[in-house]
PDB file of N, CA and C in Angstrom:
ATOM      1  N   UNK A   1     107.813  72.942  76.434  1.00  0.00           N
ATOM      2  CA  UNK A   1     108.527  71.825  75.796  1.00  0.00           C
ATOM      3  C   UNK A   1     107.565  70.660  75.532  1.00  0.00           C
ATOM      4  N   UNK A   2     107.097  70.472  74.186  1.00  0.00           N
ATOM      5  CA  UNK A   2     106.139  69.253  74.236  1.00  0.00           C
ATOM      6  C   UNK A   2     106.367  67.793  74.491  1.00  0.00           C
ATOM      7  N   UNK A   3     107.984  67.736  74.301  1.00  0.00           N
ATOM      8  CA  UNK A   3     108.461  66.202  75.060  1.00  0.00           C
ATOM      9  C   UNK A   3     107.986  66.315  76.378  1.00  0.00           C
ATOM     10  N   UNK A   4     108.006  67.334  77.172  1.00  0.00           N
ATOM     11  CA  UNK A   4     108.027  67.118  78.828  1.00  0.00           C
ATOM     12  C   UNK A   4     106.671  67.257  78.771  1.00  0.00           C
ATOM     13  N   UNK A   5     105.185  67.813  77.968  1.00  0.00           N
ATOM     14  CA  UNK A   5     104.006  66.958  77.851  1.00  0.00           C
ATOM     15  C   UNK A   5     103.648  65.872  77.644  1.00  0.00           C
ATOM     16  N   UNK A   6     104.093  65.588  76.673  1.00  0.00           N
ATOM     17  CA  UNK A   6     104.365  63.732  76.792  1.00  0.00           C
ATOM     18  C   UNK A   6     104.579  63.005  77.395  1.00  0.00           C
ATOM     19  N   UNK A   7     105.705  63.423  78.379  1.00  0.00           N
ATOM     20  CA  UNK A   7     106.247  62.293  79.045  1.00  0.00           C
ATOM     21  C   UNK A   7     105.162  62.010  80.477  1.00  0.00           C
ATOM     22  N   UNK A   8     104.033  63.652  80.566  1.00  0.00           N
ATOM     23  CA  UNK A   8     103.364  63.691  81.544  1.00  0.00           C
ATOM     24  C   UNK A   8     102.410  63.069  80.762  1.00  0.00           C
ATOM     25  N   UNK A   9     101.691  63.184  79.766  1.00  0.00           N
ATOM     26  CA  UNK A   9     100.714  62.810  79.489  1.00  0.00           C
ATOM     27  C   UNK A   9     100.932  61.097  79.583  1.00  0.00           C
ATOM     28  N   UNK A  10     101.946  60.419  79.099  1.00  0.00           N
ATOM     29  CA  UNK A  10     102.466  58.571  79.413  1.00  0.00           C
ATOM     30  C   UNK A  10     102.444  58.767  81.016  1.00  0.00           C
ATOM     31  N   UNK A  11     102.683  59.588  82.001  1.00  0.00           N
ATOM     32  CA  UNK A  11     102.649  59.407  83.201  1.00  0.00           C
ATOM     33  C   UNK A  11     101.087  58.992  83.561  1.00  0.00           C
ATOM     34  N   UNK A  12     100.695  60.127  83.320  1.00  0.00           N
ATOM     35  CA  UNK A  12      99.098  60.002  83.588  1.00  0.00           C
ATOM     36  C   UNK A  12      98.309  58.548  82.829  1.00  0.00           C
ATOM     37  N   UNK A  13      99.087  58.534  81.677  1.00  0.00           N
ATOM     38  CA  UNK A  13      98.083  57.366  81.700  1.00  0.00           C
ATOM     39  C   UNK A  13      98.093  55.988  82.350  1.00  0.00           C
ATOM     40  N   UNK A  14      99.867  56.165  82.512  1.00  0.00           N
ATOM     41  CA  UNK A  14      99.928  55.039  83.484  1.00  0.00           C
ATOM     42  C   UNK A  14      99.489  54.842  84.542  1.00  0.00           C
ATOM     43  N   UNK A  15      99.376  56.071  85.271  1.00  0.00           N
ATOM     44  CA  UNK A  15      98.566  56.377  86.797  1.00  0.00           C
ATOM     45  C   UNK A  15      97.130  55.926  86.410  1.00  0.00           C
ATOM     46  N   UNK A  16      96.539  55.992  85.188  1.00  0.00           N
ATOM     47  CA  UNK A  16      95.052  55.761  85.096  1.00  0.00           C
ATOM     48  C   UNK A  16      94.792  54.373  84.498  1.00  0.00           C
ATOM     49  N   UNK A  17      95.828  53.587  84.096  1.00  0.00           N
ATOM     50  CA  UNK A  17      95.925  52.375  83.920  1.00  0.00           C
ATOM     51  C   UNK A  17      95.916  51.422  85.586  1.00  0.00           C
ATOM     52  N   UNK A  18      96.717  51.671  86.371  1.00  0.00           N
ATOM     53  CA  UNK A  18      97.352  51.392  87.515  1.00  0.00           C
ATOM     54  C   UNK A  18      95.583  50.963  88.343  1.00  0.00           C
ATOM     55  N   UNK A  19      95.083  52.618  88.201  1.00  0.00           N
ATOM     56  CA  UNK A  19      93.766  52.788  88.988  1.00  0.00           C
ATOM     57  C   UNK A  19      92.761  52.098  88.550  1.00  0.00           C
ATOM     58  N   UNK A  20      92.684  51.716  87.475  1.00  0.00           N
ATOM     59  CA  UNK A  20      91.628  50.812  86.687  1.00  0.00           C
ATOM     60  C   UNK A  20      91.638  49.641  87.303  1.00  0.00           C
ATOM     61  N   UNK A  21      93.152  48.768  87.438  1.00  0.00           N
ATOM     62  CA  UNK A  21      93.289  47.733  87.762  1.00  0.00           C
ATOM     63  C   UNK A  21      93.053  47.459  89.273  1.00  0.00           C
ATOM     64  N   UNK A  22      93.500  48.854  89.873  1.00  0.00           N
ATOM     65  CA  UNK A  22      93.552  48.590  91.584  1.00  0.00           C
ATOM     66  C   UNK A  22      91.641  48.511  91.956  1.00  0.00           C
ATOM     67  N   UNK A  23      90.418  49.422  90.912  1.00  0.00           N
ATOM     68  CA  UNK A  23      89.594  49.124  90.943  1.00  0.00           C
ATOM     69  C   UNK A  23      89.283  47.727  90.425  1.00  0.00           C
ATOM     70  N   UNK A  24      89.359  47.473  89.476  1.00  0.00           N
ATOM     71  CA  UNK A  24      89.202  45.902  89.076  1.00  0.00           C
ATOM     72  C   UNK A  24      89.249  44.766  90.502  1.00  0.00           C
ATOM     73  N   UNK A  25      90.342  45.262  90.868  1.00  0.00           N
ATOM     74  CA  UNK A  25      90.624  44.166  92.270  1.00  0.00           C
ATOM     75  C   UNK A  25      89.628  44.517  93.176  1.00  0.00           C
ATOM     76  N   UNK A  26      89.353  45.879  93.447  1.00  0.00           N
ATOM     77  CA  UNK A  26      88.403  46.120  94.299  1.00  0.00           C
ATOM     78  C   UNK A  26      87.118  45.317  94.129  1.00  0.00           C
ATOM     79  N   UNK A  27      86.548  45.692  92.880  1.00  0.00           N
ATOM     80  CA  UNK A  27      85.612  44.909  92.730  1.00  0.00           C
ATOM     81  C   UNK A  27      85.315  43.625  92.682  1.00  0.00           C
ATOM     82  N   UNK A  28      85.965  42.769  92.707  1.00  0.00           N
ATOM     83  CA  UNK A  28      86.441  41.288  92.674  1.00  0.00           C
ATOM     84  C   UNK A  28      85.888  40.821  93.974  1.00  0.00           C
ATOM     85  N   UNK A  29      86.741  41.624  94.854  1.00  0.00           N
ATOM     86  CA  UNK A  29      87.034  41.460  96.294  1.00  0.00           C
ATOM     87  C   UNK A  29      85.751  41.488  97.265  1.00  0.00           C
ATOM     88  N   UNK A  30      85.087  42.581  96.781  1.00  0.00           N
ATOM     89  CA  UNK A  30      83.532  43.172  97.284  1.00  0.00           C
ATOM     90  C   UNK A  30      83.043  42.421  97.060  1.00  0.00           C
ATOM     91  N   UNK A  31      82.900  41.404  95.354  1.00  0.00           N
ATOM     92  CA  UNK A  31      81.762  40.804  94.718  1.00  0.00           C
ATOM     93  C   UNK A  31      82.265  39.236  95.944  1.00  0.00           C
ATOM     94  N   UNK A  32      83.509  38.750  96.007  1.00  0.00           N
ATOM     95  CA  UNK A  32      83.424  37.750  97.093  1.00  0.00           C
ATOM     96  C   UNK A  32      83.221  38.135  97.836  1.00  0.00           C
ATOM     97  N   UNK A  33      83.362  39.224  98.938  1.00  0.00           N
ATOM     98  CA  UNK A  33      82.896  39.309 100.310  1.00  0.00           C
ATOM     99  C   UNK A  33      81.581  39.603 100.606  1.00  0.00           C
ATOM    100  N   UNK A  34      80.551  39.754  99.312  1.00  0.00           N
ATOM    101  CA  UNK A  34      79.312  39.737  98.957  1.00  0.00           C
ATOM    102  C   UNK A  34      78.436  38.292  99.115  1.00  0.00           C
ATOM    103  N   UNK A  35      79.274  37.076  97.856  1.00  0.00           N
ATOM    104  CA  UNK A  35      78.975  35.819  98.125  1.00  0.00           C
ATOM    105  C   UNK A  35      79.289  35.380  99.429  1.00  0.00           C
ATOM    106  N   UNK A  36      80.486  35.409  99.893  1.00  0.00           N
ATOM    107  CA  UNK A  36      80.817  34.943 101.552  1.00  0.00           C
ATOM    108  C   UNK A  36      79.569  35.433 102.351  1.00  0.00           C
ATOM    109  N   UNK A  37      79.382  36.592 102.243  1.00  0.00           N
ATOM    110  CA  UNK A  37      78.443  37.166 103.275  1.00  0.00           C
ATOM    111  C   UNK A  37      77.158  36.476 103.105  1.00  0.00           C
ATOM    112  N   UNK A  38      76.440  35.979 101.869  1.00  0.00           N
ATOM    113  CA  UNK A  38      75.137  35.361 101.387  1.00  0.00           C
ATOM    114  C   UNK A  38      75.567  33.951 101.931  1.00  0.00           C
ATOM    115  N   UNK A  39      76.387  33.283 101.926  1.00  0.00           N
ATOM    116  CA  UNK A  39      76.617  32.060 102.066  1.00  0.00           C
ATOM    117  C   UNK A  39      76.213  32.048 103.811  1.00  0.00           C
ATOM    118  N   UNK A  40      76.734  32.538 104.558  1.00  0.00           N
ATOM    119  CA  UNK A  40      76.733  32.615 106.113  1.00  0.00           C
ATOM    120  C   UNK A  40      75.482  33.446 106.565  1.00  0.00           C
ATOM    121  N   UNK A  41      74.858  34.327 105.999  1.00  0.00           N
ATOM    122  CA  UNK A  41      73.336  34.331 105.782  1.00  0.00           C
ATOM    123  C   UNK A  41      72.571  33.024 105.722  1.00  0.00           C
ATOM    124  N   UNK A  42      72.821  32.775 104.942  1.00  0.00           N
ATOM    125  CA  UNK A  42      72.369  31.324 103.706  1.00  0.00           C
ATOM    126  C   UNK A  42      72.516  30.207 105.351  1.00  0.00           C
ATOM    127  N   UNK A  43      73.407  29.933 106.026  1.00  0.00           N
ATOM    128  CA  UNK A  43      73.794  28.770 106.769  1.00  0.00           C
ATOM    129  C   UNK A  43      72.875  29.382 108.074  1.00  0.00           C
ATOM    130  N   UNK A  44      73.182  30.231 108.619  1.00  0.00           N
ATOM    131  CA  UNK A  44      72.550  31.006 109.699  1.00  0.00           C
ATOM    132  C   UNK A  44      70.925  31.003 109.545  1.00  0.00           C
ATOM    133  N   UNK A  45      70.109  30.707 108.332  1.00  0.00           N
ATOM    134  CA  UNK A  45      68.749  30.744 108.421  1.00  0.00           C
ATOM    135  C   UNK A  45      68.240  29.289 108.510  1.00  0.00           C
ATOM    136  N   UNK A  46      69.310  28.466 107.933  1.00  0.00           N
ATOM    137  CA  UNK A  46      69.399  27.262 107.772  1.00  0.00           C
ATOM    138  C   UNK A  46      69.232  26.557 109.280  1.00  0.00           C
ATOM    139  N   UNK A  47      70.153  27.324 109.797  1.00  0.00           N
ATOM    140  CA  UNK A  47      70.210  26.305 111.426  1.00  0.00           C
ATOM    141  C   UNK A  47      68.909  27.032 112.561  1.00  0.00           C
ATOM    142  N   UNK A  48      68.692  27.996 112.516  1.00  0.00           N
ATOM    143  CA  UNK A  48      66.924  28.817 112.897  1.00  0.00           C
ATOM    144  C   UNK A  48      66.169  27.949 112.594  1.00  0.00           C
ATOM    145  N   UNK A  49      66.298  27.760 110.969  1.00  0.00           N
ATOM    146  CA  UNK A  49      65.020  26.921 110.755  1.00  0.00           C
ATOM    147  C   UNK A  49      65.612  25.245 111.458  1.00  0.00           C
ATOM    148  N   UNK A  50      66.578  24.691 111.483  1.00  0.00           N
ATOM    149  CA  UNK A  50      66.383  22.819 111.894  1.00  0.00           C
ATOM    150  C   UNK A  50      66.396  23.269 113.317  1.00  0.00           C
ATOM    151  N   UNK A  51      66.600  24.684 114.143  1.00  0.00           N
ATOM    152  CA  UNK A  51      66.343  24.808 115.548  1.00  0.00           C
ATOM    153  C   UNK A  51      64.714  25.344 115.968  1.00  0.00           C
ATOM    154  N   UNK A  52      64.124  25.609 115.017  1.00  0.00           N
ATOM    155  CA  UNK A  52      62.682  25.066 114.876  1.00  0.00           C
ATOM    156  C   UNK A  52      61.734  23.809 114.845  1.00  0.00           C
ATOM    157  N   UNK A  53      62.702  22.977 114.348  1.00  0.00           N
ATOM    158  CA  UNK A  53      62.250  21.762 113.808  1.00  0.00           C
ATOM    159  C   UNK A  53      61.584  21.073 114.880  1.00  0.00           C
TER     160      UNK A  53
END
């Protein structure tokens, strides 16, 4: 029945729409917990070095 391909093939793409976006967020998320992580790097070498001073 090619309606009931269709209606799988609109399934699937919605499932592959869905996943795009749930990656999208992923990546978002990584790329801040990336900056967060450089920032507290970033502060942590900061206070080494004025506990050098």
């Amino acid at each position: 029945n090619p309606l009931d391909q269709n209606s799988i093939i609109d399934h699937l793409q919605d499932q592959m729409e869905q996943l795009e976006q749930k990656l999208l967020e992923i990546e978002n998320y990584l790329k801040a917990l990336e900056n967060s992580t450089r920032k507290v790097e970033l502060m942590r070498l900061q206070s080494n070095a004025e506990g050098l001073q």
